[in-house]
PDB file of N, CA and C in Angstrom:
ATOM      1  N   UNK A   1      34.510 163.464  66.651  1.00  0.00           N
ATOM      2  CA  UNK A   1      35.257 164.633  66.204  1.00  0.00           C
ATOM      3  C   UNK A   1      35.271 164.606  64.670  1.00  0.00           C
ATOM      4  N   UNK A   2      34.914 165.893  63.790  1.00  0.00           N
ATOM      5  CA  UNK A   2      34.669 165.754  62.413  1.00  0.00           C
ATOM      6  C   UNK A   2      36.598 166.053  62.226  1.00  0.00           C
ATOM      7  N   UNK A   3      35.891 165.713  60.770  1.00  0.00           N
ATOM      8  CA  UNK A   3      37.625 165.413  59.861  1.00  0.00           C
ATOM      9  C   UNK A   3      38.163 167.357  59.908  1.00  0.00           C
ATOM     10  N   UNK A   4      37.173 167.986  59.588  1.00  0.00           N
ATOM     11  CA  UNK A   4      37.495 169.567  59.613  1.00  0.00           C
ATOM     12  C   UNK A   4      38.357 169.821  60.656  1.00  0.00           C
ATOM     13  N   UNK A   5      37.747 169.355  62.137  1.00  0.00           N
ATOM     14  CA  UNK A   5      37.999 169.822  63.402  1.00  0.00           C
ATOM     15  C   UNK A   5      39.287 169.396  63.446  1.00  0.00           C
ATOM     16  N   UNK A   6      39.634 167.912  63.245  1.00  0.00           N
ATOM     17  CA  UNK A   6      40.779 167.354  63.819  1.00  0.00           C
ATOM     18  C   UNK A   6      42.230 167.818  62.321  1.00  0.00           C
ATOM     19  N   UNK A   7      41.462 168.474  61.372  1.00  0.00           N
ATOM     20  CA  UNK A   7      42.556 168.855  60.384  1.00  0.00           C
ATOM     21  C   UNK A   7      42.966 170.150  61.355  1.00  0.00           C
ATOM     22  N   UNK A   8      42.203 170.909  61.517  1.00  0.00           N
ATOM     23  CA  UNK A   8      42.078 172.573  62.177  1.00  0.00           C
ATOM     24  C   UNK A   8      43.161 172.547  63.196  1.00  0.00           C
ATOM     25  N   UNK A   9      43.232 171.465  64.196  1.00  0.00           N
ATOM     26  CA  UNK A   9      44.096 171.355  65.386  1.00  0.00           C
ATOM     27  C   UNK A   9      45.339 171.052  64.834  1.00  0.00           C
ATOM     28  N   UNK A  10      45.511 169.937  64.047  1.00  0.00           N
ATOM     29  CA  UNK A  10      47.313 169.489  63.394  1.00  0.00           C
ATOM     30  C   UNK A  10      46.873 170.871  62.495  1.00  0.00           C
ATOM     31  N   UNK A  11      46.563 171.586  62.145  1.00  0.00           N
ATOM     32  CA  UNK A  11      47.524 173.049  61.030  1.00  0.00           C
ATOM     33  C   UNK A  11      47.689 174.077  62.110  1.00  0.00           C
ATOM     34  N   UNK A  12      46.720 174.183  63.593  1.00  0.00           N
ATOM     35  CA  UNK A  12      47.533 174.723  64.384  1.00  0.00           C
ATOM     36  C   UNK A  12      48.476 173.529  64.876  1.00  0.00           C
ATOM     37  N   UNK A  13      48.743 173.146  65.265  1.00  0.00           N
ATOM     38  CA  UNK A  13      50.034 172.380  65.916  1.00  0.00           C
ATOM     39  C   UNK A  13      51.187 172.677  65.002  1.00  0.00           C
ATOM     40  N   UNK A  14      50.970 172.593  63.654  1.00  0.00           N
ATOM     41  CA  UNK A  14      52.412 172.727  62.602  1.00  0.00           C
ATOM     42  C   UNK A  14      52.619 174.155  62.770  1.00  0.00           C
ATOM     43  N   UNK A  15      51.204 174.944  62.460  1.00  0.00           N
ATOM     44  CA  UNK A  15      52.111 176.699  62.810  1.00  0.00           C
ATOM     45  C   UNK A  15      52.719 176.779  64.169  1.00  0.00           C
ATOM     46  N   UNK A  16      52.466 176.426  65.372  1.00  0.00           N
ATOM     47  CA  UNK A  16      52.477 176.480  66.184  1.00  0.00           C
ATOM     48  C   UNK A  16      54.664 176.100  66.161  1.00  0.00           C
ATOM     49  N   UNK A  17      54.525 175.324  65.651  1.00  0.00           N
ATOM     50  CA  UNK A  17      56.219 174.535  65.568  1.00  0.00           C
ATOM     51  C   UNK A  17      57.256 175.508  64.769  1.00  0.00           C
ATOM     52  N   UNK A  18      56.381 175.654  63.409  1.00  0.00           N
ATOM     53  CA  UNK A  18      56.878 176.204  62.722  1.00  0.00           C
ATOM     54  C   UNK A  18      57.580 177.980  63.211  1.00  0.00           C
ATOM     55  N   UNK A  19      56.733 178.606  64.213  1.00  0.00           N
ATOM     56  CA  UNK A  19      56.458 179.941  64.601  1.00  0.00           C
ATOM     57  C   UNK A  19      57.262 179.564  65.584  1.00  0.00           C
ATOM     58  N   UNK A  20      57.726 178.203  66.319  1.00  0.00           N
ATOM     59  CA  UNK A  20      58.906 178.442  67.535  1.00  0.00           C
ATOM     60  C   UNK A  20      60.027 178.102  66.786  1.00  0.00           C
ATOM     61  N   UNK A  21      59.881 176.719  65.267  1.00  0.00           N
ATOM     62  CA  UNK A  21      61.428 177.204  64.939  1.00  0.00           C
ATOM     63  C   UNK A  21      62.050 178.699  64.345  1.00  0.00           C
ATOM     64  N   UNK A  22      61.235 179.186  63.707  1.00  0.00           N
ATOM     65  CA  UNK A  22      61.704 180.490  63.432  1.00  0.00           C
ATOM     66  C   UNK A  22      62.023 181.383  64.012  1.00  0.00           C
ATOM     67  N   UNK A  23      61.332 181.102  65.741  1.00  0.00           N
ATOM     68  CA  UNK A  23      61.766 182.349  66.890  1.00  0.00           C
ATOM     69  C   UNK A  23      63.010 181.512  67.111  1.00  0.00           C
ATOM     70  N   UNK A  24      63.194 180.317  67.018  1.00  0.00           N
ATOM     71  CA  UNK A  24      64.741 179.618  67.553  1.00  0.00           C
ATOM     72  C   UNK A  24      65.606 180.007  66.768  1.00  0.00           C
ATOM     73  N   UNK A  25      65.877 179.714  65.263  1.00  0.00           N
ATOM     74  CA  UNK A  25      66.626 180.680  64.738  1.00  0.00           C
ATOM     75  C   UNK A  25      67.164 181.333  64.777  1.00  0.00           C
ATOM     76  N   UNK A  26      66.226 182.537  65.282  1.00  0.00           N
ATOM     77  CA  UNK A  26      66.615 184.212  65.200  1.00  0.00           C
ATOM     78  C   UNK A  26      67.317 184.109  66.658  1.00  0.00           C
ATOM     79  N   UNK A  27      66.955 183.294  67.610  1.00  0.00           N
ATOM     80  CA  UNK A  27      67.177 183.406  68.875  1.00  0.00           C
ATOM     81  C   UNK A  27      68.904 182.737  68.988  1.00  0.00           C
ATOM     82  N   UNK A  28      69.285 182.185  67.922  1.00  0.00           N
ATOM     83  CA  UNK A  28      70.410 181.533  67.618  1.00  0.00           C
ATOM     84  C   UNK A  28      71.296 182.559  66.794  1.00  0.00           C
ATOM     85  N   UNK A  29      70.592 183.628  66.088  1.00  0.00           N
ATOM     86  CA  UNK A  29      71.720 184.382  65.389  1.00  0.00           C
ATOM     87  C   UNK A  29      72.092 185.381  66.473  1.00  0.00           C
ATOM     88  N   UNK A  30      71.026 185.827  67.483  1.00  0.00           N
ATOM     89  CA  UNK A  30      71.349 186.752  68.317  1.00  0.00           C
ATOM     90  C   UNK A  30      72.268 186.458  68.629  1.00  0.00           C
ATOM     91  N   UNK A  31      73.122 185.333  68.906  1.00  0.00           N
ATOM     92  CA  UNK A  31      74.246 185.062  69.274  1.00  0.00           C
ATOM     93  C   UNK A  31      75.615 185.661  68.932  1.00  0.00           C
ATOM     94  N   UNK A  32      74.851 185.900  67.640  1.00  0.00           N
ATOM     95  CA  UNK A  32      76.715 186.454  66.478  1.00  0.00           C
ATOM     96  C   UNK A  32      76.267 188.265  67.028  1.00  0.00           C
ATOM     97  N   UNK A  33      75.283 188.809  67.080  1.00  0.00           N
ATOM     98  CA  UNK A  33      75.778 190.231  67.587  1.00  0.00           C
ATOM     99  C   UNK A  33      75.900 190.339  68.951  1.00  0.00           C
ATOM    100  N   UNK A  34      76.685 191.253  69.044  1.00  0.00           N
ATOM    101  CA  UNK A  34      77.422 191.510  70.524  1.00  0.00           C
ATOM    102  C   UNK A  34      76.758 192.259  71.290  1.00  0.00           C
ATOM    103  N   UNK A  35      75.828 191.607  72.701  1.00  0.00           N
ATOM    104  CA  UNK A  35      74.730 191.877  73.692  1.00  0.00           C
ATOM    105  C   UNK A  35      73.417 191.651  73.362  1.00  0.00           C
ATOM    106  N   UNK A  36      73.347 191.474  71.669  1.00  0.00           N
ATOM    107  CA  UNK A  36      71.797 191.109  71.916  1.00  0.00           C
ATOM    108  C   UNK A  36      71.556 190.387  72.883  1.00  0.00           C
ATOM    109  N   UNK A  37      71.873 188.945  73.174  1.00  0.00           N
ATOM    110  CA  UNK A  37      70.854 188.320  74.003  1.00  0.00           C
ATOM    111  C   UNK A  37      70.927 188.881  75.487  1.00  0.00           C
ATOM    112  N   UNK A  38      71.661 190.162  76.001  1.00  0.00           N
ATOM    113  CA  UNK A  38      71.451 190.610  76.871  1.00  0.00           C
ATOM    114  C   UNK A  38      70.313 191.339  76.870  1.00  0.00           C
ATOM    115  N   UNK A  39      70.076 192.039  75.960  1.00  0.00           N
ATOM    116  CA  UNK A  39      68.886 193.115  75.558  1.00  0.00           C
ATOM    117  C   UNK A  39      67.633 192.424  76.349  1.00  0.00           C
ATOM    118  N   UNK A  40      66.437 193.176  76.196  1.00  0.00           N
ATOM    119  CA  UNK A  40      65.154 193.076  76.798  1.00  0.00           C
ATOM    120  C   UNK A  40      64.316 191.721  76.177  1.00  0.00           C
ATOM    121  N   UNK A  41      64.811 191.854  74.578  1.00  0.00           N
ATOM    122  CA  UNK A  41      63.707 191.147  73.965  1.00  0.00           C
ATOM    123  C   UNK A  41      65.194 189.573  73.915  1.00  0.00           C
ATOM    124  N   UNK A  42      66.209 189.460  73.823  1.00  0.00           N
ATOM    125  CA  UNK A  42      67.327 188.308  74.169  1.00  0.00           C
ATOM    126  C   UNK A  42      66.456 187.919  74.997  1.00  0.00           C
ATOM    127  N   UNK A  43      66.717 188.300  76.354  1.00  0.00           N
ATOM    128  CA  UNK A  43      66.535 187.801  77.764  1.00  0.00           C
ATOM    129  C   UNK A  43      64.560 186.849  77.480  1.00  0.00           C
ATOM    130  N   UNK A  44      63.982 187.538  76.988  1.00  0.00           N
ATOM    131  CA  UNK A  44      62.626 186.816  77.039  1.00  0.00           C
ATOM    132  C   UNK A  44      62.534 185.786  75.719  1.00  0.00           C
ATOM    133  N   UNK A  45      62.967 186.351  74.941  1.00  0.00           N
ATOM    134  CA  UNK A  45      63.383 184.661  74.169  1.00  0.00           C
ATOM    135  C   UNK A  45      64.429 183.552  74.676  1.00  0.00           C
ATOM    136  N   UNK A  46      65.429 183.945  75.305  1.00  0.00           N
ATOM    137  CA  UNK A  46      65.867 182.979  76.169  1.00  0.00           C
ATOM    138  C   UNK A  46      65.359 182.005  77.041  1.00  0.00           C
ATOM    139  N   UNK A  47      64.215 182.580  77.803  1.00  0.00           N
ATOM    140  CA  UNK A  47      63.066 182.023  78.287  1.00  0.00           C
ATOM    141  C   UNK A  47      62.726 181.312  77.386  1.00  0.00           C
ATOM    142  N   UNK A  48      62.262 181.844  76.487  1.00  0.00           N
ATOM    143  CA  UNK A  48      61.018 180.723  75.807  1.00  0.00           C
ATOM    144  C   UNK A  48      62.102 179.336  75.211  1.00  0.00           C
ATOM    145  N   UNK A  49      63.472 179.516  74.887  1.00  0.00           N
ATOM    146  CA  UNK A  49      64.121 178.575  73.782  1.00  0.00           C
ATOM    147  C   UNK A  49      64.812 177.541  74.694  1.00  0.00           C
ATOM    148  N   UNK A  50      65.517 178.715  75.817  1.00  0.00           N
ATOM    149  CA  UNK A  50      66.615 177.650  76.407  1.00  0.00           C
ATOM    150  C   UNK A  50      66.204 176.638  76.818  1.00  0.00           C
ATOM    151  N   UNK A  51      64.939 176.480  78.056  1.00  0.00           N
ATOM    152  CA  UNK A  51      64.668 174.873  78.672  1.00  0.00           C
ATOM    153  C   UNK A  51      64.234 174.126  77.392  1.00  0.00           C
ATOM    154  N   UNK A  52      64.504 174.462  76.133  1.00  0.00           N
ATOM    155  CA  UNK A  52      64.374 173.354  74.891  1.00  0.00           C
ATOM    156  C   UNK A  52      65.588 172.855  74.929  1.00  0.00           C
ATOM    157  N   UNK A  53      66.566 173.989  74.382  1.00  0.00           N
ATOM    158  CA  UNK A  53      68.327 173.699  74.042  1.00  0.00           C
ATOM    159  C   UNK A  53      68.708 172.984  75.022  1.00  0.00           C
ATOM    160  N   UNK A  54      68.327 173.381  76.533  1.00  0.00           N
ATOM    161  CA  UNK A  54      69.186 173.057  77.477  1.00  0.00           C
ATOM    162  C   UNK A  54      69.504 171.339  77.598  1.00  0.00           C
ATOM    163  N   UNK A  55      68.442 170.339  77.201  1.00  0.00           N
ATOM    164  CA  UNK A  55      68.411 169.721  76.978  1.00  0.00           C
ATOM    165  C   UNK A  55      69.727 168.733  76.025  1.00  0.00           C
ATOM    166  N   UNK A  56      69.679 169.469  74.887  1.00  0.00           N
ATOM    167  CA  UNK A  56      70.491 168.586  73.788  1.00  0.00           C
ATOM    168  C   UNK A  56      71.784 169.530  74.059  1.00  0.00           C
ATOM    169  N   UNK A  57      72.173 170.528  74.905  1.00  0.00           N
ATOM    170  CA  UNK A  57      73.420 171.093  75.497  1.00  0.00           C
ATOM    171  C   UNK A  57      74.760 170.044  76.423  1.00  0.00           C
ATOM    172  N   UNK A  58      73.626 169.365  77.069  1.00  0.00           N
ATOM    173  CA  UNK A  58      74.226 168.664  78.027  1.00  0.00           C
ATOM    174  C   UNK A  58      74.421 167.310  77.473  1.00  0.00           C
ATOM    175  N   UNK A  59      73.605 166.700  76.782  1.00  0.00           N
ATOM    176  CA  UNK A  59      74.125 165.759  75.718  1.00  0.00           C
ATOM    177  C   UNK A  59      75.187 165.963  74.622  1.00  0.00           C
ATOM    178  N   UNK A  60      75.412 167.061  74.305  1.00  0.00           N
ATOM    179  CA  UNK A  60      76.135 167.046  72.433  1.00  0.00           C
ATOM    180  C   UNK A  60      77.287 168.183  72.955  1.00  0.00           C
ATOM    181  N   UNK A  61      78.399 168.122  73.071  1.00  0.00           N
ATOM    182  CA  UNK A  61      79.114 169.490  73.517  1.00  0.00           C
ATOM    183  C   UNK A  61      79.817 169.981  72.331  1.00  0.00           C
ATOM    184  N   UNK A  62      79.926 171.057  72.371  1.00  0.00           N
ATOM    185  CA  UNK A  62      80.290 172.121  71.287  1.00  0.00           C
ATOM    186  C   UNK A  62      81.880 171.338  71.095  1.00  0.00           C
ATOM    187  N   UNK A  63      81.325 171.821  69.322  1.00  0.00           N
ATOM    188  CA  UNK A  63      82.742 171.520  68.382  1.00  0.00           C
ATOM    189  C   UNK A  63      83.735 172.695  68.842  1.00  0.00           C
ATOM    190  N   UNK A  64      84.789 173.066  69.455  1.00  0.00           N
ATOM    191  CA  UNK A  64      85.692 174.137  69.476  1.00  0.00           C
ATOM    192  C   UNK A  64      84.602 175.656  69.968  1.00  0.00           C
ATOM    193  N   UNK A  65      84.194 176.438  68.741  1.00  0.00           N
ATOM    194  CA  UNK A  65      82.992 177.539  69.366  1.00  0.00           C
ATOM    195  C   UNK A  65      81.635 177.058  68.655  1.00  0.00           C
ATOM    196  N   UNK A  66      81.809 175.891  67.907  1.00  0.00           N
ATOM    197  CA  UNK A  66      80.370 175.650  67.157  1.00  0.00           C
ATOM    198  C   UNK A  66      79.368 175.043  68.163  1.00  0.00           C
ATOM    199  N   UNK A  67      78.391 175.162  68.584  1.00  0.00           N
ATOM    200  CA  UNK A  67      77.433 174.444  69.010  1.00  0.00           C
ATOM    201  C   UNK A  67      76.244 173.713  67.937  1.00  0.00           C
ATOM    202  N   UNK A  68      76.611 172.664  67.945  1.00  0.00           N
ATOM    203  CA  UNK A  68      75.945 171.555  67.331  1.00  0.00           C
ATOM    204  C   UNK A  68      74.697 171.278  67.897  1.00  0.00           C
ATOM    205  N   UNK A  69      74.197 171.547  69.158  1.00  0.00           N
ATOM    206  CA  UNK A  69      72.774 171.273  69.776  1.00  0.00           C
ATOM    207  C   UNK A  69      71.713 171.499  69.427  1.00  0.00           C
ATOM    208  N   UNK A  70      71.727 173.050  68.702  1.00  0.00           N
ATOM    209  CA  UNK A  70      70.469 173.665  67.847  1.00  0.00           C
ATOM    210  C   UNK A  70      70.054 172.981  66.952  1.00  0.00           C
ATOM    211  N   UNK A  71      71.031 171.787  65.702  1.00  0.00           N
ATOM    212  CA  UNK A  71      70.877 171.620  64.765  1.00  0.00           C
ATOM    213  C   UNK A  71      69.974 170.041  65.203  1.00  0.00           C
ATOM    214  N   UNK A  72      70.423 169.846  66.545  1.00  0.00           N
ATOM    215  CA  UNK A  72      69.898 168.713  66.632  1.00  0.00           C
ATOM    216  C   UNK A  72      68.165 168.621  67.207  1.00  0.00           C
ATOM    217  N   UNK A  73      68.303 169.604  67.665  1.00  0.00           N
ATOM    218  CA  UNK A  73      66.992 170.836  68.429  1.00  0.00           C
ATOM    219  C   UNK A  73      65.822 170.786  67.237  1.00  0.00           C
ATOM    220  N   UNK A  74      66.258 170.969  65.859  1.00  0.00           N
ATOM    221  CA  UNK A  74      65.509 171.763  64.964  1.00  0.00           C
ATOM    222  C   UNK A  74      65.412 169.598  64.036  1.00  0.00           C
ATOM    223  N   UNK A  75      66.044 169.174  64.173  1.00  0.00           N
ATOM    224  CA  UNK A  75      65.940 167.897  63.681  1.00  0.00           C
ATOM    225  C   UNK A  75      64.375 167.008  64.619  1.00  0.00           C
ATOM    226  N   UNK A  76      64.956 167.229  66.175  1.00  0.00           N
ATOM    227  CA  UNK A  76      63.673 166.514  66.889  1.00  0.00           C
ATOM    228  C   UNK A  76      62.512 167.167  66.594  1.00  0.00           C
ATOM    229  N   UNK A  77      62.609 168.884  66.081  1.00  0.00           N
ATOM    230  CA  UNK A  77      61.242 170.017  66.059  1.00  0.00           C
ATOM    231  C   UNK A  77      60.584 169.047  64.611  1.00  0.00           C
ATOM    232  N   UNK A  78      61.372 168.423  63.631  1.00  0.00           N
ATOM    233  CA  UNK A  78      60.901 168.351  62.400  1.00  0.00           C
ATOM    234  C   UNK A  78      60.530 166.602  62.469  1.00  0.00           C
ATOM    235  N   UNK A  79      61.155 166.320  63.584  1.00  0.00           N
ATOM    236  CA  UNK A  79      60.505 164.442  63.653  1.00  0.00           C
ATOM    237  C   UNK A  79      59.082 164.982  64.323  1.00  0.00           C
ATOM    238  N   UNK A  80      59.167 166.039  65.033  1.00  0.00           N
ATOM    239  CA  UNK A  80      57.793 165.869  65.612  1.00  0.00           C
ATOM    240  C   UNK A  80      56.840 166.360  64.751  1.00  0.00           C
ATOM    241  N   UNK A  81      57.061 167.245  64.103  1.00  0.00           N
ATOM    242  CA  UNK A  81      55.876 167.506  62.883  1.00  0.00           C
ATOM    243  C   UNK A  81      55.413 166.575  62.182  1.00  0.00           C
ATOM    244  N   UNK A  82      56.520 165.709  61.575  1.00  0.00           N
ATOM    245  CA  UNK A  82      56.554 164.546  60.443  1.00  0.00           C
ATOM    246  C   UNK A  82      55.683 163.528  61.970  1.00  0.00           C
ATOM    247  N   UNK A  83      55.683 163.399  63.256  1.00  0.00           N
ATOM    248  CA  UNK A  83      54.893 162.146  63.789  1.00  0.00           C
ATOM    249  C   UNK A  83      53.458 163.217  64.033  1.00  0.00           C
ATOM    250  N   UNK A  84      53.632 164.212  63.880  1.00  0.00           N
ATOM    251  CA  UNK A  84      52.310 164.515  63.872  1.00  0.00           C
ATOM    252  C   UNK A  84      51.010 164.344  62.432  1.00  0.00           C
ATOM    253  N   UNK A  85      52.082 164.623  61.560  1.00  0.00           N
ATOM    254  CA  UNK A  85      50.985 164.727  60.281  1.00  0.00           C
ATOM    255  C   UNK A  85      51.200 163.092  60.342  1.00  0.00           C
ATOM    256  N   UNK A  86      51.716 162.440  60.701  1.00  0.00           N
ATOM    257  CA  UNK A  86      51.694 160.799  60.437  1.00  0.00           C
ATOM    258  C   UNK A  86      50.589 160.127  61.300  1.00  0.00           C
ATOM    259  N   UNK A  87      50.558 160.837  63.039  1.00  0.00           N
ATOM    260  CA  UNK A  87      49.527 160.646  63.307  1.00  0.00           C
ATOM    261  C   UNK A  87      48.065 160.710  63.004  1.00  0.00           C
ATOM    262  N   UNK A  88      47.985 162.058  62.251  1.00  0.00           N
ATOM    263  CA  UNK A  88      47.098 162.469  61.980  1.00  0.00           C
ATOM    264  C   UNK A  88      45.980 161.728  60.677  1.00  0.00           C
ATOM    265  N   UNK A  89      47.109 161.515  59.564  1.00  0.00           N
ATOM    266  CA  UNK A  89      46.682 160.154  58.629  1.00  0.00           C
ATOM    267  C   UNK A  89      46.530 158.905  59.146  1.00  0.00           C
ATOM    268  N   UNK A  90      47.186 158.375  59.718  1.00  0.00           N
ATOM    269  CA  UNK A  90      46.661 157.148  60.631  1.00  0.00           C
ATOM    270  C   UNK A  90      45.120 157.311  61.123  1.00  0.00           C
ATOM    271  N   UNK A  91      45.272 158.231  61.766  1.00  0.00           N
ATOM    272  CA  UNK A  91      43.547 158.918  62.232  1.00  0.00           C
ATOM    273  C   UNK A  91      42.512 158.688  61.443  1.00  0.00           C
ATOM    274  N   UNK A  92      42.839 159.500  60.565  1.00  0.00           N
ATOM    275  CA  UNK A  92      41.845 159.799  59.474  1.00  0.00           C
ATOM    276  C   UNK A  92      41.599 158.369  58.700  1.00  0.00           C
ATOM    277  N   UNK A  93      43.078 157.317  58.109  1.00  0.00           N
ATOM    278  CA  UNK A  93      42.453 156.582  57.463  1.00  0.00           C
ATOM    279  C   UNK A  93      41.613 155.013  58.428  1.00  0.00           C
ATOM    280  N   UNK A  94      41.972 154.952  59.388  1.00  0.00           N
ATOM    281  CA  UNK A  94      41.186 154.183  60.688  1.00  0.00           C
ATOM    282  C   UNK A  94      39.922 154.414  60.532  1.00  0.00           C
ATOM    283  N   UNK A  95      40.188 155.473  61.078  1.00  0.00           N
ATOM    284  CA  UNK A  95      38.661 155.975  61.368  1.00  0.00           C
ATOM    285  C   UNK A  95      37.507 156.761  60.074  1.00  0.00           C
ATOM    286  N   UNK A  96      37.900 156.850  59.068  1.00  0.00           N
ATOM    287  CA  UNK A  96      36.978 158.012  58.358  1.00  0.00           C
ATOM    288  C   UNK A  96      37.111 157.281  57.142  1.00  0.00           C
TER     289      UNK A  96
END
């Protein structure tokens, strides 16, 4: 596998992260207006976010109305980037 190819795959993998934390986000402010996440386009980002959240939900329970889970959500999204580009140099200096 050339060095091009295997750069090409980790810069999709980081957009790839980057483009679900930003739909998580937004999918987190929907929260503060009243029915978005009932709406058409709520309901299908719910899909895509919750079996993430649902996860660190059932571990971390909300401060009073704060939910603390997202923040921890967007912490594992950014260890995994940081073990990806780490993998990825490991790679490269091994091998190339």
């Amino acid at each position: 596998m050339s060095v091009e190819l295997l750069t090409t795959i980790v810069q999709f993998i980081l957009f790839v992260v980057r483009i679900y934390t930003i739909g998580m986000i937004i999918y987190i402010f929907m929260s503060w207006i009243p029915g978005a996440r009932e709406s058409f386009v709520g309901r299908f980002m719910a899909k895509i976010y919750e079996p993430f959240l649902e996860p660190f939900r059932r571990f971390i329970p909300p401060l009073g109305m704060i939910d603390l889970s997202p923040i921890v959500a967007f912490i594992v999204l950014n260890l995994f980037s940081q073990g990806i580009v780490a993998i990825f140099n490991m790679i490269i200096k091994h091998f190339y």
